[in-house]
C-alpha atoms as a PDB file:
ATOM      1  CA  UNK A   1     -70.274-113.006-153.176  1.00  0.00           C
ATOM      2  CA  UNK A   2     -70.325-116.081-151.262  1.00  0.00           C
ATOM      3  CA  UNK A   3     -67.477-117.948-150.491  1.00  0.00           C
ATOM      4  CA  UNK A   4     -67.396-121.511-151.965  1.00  0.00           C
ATOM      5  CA  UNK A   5     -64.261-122.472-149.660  1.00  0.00           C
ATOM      6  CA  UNK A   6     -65.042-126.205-148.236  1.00  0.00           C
ATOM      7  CA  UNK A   7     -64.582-125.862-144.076  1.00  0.00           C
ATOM      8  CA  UNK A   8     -63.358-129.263-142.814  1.00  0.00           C
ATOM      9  CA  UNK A   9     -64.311-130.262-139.810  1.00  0.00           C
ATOM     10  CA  UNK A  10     -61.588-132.486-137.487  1.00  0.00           C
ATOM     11  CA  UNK A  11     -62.694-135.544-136.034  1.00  0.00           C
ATOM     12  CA  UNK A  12     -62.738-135.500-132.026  1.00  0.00           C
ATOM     13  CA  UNK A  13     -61.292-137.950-130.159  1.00  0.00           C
ATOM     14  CA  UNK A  14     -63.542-141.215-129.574  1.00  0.00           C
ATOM     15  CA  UNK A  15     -64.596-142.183-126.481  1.00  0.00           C
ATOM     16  CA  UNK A  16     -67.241-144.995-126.920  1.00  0.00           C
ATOM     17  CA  UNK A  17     -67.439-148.501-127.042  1.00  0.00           C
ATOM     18  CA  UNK A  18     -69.114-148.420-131.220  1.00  0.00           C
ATOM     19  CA  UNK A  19     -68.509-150.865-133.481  1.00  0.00           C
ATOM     20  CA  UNK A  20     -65.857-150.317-136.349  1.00  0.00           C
ATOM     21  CA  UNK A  21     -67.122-153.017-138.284  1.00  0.00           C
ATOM     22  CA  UNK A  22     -68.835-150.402-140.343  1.00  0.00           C
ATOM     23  CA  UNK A  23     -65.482-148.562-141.241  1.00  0.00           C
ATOM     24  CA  UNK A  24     -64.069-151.803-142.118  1.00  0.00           C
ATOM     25  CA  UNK A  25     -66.399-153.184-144.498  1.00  0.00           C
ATOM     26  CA  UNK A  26     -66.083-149.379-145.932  1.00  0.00           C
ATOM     27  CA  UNK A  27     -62.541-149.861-145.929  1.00  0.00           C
ATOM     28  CA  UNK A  28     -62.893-152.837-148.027  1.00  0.00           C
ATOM     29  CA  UNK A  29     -65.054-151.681-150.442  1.00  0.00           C
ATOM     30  CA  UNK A  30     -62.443-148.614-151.137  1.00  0.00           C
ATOM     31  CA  UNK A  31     -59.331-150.764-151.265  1.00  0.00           C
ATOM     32  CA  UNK A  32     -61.942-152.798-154.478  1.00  0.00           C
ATOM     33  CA  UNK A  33     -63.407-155.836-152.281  1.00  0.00           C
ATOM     34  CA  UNK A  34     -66.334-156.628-152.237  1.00  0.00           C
ATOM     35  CA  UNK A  35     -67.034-157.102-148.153  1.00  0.00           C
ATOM     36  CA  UNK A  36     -69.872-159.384-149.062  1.00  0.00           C
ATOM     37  CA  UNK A  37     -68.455-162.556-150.857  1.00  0.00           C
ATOM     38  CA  UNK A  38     -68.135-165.009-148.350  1.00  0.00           C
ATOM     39  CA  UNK A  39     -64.419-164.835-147.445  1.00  0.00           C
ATOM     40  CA  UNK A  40     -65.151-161.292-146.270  1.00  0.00           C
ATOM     41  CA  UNK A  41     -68.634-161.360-144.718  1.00  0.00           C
ATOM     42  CA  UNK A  42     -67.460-161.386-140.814  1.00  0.00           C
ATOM     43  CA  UNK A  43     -64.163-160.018-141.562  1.00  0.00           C
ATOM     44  CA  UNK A  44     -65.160-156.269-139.859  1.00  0.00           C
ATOM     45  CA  UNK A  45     -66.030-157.818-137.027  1.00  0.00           C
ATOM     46  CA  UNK A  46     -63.105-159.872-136.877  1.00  0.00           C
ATOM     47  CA  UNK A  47     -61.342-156.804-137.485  1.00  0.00           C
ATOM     48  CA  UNK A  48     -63.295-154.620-134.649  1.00  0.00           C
ATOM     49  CA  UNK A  49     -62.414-157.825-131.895  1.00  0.00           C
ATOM     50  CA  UNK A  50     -58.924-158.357-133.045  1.00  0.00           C
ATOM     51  CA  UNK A  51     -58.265-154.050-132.833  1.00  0.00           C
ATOM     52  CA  UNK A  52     -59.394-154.111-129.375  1.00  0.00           C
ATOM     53  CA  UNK A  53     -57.718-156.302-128.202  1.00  0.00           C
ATOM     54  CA  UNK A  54     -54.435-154.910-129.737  1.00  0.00           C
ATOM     55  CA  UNK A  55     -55.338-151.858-128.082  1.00  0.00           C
ATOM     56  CA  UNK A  56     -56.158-153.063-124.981  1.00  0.00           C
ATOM     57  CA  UNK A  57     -53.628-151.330-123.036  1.00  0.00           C
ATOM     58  CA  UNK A  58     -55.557-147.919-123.396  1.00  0.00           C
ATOM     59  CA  UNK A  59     -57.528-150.018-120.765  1.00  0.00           C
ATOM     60  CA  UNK A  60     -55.231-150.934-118.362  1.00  0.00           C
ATOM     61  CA  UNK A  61     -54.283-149.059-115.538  1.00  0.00           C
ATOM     62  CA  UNK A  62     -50.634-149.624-113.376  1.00  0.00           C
ATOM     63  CA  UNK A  63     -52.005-149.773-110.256  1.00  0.00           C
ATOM     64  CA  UNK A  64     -54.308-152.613-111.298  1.00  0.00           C
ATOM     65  CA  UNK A  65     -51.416-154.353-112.965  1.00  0.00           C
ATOM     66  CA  UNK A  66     -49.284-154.152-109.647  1.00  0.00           C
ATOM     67  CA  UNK A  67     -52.180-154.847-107.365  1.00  0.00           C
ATOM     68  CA  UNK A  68     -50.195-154.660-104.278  1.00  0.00           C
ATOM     69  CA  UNK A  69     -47.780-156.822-105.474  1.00  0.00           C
ATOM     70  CA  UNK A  70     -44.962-154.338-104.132  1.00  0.00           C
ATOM     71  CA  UNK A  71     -42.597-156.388-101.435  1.00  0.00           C
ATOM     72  CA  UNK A  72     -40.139-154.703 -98.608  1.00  0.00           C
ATOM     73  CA  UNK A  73     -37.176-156.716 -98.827  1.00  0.00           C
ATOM     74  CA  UNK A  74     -33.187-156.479 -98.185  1.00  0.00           C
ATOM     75  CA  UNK A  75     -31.972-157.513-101.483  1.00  0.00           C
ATOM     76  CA  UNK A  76     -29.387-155.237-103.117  1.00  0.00           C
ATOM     77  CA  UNK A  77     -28.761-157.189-106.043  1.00  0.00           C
ATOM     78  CA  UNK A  78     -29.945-156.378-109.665  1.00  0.00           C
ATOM     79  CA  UNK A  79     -32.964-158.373-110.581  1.00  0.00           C
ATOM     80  CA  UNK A  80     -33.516-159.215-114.400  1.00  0.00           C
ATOM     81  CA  UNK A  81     -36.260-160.471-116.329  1.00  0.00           C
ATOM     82  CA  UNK A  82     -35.073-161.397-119.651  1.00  0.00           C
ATOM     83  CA  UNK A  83     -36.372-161.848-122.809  1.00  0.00           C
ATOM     84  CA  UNK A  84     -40.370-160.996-122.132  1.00  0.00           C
ATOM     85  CA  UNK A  85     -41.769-161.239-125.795  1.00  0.00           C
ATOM     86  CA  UNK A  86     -44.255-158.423-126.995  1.00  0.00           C
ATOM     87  CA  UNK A  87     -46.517-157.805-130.014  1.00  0.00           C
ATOM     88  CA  UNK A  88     -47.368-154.126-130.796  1.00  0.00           C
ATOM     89  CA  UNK A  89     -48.642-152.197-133.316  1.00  0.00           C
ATOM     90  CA  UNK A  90     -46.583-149.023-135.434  1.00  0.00           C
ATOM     91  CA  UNK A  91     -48.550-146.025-135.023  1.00  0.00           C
ATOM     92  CA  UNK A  92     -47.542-144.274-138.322  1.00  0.00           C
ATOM     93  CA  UNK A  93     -48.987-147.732-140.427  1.00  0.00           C
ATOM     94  CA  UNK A  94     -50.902-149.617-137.705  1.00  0.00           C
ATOM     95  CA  UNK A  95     -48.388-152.769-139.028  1.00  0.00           C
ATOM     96  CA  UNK A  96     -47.570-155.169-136.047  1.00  0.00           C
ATOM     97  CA  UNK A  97     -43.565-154.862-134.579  1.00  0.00           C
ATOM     98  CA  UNK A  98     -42.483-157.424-132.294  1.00  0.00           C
ATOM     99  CA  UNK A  99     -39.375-158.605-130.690  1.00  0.00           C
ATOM    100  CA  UNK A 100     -38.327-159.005-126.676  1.00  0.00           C
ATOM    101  CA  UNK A 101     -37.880-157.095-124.128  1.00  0.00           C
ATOM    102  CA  UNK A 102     -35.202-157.165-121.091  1.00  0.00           C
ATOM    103  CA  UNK A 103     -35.595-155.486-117.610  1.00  0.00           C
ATOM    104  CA  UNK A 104     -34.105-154.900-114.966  1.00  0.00           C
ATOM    105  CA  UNK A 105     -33.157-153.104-111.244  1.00  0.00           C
ATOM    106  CA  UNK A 106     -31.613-152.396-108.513  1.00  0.00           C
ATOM    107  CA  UNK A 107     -33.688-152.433-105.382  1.00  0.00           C
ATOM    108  CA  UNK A 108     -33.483-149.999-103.216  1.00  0.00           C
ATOM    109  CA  UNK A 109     -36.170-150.818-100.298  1.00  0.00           C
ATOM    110  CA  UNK A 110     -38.835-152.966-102.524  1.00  0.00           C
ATOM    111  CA  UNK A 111     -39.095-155.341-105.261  1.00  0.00           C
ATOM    112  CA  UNK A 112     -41.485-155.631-107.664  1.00  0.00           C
ATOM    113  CA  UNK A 113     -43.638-159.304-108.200  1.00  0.00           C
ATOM    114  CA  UNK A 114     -42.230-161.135-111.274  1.00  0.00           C
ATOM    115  CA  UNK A 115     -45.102-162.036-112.965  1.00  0.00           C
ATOM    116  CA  UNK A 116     -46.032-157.782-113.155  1.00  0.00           C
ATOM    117  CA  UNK A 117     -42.867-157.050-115.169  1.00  0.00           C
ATOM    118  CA  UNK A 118     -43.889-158.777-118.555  1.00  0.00           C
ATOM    119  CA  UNK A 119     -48.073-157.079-117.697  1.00  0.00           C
ATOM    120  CA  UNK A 120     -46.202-153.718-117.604  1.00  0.00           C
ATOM    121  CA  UNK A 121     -44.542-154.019-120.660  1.00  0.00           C
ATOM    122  CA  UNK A 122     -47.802-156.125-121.855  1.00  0.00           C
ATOM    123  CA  UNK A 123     -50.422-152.979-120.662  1.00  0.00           C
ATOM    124  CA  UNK A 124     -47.407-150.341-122.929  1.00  0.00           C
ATOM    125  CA  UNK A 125     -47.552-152.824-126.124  1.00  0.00           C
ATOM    126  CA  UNK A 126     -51.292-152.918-126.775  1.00  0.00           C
ATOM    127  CA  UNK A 127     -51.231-149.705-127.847  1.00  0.00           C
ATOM    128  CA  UNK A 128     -50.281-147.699-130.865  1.00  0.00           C
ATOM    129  CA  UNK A 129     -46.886-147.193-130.373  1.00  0.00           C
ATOM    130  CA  UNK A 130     -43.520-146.695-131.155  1.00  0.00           C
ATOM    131  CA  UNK A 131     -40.536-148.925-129.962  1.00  0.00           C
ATOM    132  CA  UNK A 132     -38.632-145.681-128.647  1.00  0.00           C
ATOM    133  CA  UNK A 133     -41.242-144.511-126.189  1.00  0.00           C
ATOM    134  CA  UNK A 134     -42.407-148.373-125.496  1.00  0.00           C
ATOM    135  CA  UNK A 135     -38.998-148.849-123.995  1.00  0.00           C
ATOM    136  CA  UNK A 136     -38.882-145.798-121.970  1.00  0.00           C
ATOM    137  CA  UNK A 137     -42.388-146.177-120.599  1.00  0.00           C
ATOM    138  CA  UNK A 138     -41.863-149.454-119.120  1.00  0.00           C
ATOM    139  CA  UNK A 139     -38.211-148.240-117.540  1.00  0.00           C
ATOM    140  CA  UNK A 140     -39.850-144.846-115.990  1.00  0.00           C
ATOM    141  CA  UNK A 141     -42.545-147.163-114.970  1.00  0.00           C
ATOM    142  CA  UNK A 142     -40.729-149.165-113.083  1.00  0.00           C
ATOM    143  CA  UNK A 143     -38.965-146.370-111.384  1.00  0.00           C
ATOM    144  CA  UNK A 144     -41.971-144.653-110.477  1.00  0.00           C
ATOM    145  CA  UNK A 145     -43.579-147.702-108.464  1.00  0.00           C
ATOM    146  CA  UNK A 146     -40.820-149.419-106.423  1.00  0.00           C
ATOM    147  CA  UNK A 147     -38.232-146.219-106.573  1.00  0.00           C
ATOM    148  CA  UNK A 148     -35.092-148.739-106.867  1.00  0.00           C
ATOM    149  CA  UNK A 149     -31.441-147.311-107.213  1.00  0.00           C
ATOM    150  CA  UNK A 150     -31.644-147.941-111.306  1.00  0.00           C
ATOM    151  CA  UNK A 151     -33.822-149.074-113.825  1.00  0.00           C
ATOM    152  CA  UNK A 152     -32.148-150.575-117.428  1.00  0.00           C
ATOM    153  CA  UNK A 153     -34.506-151.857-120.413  1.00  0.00           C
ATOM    154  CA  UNK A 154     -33.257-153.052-123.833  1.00  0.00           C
ATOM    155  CA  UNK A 155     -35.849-153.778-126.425  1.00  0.00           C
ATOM    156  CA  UNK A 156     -35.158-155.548-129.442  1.00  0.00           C
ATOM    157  CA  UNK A 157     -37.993-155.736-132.088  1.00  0.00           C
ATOM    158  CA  UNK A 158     -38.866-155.993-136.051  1.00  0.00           C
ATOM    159  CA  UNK A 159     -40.938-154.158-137.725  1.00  0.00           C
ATOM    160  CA  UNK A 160     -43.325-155.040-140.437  1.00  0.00           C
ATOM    161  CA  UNK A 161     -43.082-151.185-141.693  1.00  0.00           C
ATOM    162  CA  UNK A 162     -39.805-152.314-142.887  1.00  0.00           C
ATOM    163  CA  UNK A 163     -40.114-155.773-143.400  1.00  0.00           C
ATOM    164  CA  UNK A 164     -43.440-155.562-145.450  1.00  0.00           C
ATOM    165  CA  UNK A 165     -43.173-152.503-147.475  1.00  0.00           C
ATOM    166  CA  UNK A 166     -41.113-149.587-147.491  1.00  0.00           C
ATOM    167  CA  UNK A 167     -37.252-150.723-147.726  1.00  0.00           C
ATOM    168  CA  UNK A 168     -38.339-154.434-147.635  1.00  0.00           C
ATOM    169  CA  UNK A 169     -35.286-156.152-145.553  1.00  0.00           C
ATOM    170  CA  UNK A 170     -36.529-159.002-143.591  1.00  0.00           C
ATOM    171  CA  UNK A 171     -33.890-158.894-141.761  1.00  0.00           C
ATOM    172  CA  UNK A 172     -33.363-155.980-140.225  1.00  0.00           C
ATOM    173  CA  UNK A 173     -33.798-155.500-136.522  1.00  0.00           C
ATOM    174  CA  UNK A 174     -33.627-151.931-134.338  1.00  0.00           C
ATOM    175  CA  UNK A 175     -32.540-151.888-130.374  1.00  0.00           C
ATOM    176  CA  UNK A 176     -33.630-148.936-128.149  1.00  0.00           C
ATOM    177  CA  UNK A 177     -32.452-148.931-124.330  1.00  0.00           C
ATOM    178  CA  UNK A 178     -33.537-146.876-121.672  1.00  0.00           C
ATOM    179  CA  UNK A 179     -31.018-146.743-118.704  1.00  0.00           C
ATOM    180  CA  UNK A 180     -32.192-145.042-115.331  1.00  0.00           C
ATOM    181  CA  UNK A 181     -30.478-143.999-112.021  1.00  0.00           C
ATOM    182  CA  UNK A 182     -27.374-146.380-111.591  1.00  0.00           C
ATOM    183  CA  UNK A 183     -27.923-147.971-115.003  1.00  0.00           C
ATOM    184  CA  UNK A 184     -26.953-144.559-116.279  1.00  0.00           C
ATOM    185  CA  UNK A 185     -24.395-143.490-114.179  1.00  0.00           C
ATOM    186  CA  UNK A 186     -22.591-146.821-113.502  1.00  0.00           C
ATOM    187  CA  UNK A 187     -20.475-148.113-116.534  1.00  0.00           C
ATOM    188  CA  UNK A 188     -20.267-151.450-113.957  1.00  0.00           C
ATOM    189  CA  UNK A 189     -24.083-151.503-113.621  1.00  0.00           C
ATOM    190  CA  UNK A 190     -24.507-151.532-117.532  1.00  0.00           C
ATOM    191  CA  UNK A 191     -21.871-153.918-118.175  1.00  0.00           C
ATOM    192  CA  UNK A 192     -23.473-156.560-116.002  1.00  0.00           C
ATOM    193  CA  UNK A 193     -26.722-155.690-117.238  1.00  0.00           C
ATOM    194  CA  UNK A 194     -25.676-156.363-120.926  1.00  0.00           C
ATOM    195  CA  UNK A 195     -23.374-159.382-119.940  1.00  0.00           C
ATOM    196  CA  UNK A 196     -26.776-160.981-118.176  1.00  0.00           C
ATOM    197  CA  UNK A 197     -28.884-160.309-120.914  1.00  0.00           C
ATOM    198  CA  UNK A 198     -26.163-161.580-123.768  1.00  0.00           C
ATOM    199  CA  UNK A 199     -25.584-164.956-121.657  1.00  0.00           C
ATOM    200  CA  UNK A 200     -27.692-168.177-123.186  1.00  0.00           C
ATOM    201  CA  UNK A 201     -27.411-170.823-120.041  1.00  0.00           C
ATOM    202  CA  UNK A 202     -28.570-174.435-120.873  1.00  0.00           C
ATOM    203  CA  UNK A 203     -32.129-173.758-118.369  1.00  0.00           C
ATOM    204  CA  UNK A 204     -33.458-171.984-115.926  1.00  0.00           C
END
């Protein structure tokens, strides 16, 4: 007797540059839209643009990023860029999270150009992600291209997941820090880390 046991079949990974529009408008017509009235009628493709661009760090490569822009220079102090702002998207909803982001190092033998710091953490947000591994991405990162003494991030970020649906509080914020090298070993290192990134001056 034959077996009337359904055998389902997982979807391999995609590859190709194909629309989505057609999953949207399906989408749509599931959730009880009607992707036709005239509100709706380019929203797939709006949807298909908007999505790839979110994403568009699957695209990016570091060493296109950095593009040379690694300097040899005798500067022992820690250099901090503060307060880089990010959009992301959760990967268990696909709701946006946002917040800012702080870096910083101690160089060792080369410093890194500032404008590549926020593209880093830029190429790590346009992806589906999750503020935990976000932060330590952009920290090992760093590490991995100039090799400096210590590398400490602090992310701060709110998430729609929360804000939107689930336990609804608005305001509710989460923090994740990654601390490399001297950032981790140094109680000193971290203190003046944290003091630079808690201090509002009047400019720049």
């Amino acid at each position: 007797m034959k077996s009337n046991k359904a055998v389902v079949k997982m979807m391999e990974p995609y590859t190709g540059n194909e629309s989505i529009a057609p999953l949207v408008e399906e989408m749509l017509g599931r959730l009880g839209e009607d992707p036709k009235r005239d509100g709706l009628a380019r929203t797939p493709q709006r949807v298909d643009k908007a999505l790839r661009f979110l994403t568009s760090g699957y695209e990016m490569k570091v060493e296109q990023i950095l593009n040379g822009a690694l300097y040899e220079v005798k500067y022992d102090e820690m250099v901090v860029v503060r307060d880089i702002e990010f959009f992301s998207l959760c990967e268990h909803h696909m709701l946006p999270f946002y917040g800012k982001m702080h870096v910083a190092y101690l160089p060792q033998k080369k410093v890194i150009g500032l404008s590549k710091i926020p593209r880093i953490v830029d190429m790590f947000a346009r992806r589906l992600q999750i503020q935990e591994r976000l932060t330590q991405q952009v920290a090992q990162t760093v590490q991995e291209a100039i090799k400096p003494l210590g590398v400490g991030v602090i992310c701060e970020a709110r998430h729609f997941c929360m804000m939107m649906r689930g336990v609804e509080k608005q305001h509710s914020g989460a923090m994740t820090s990654a601390m490399l090298g001297a950032f981790r070993d140094r109680k000193e290192t971290r203190d003046e880390f944290l003091a630079l990134v808690n201090h509002r001056g009047n400019g720049y």
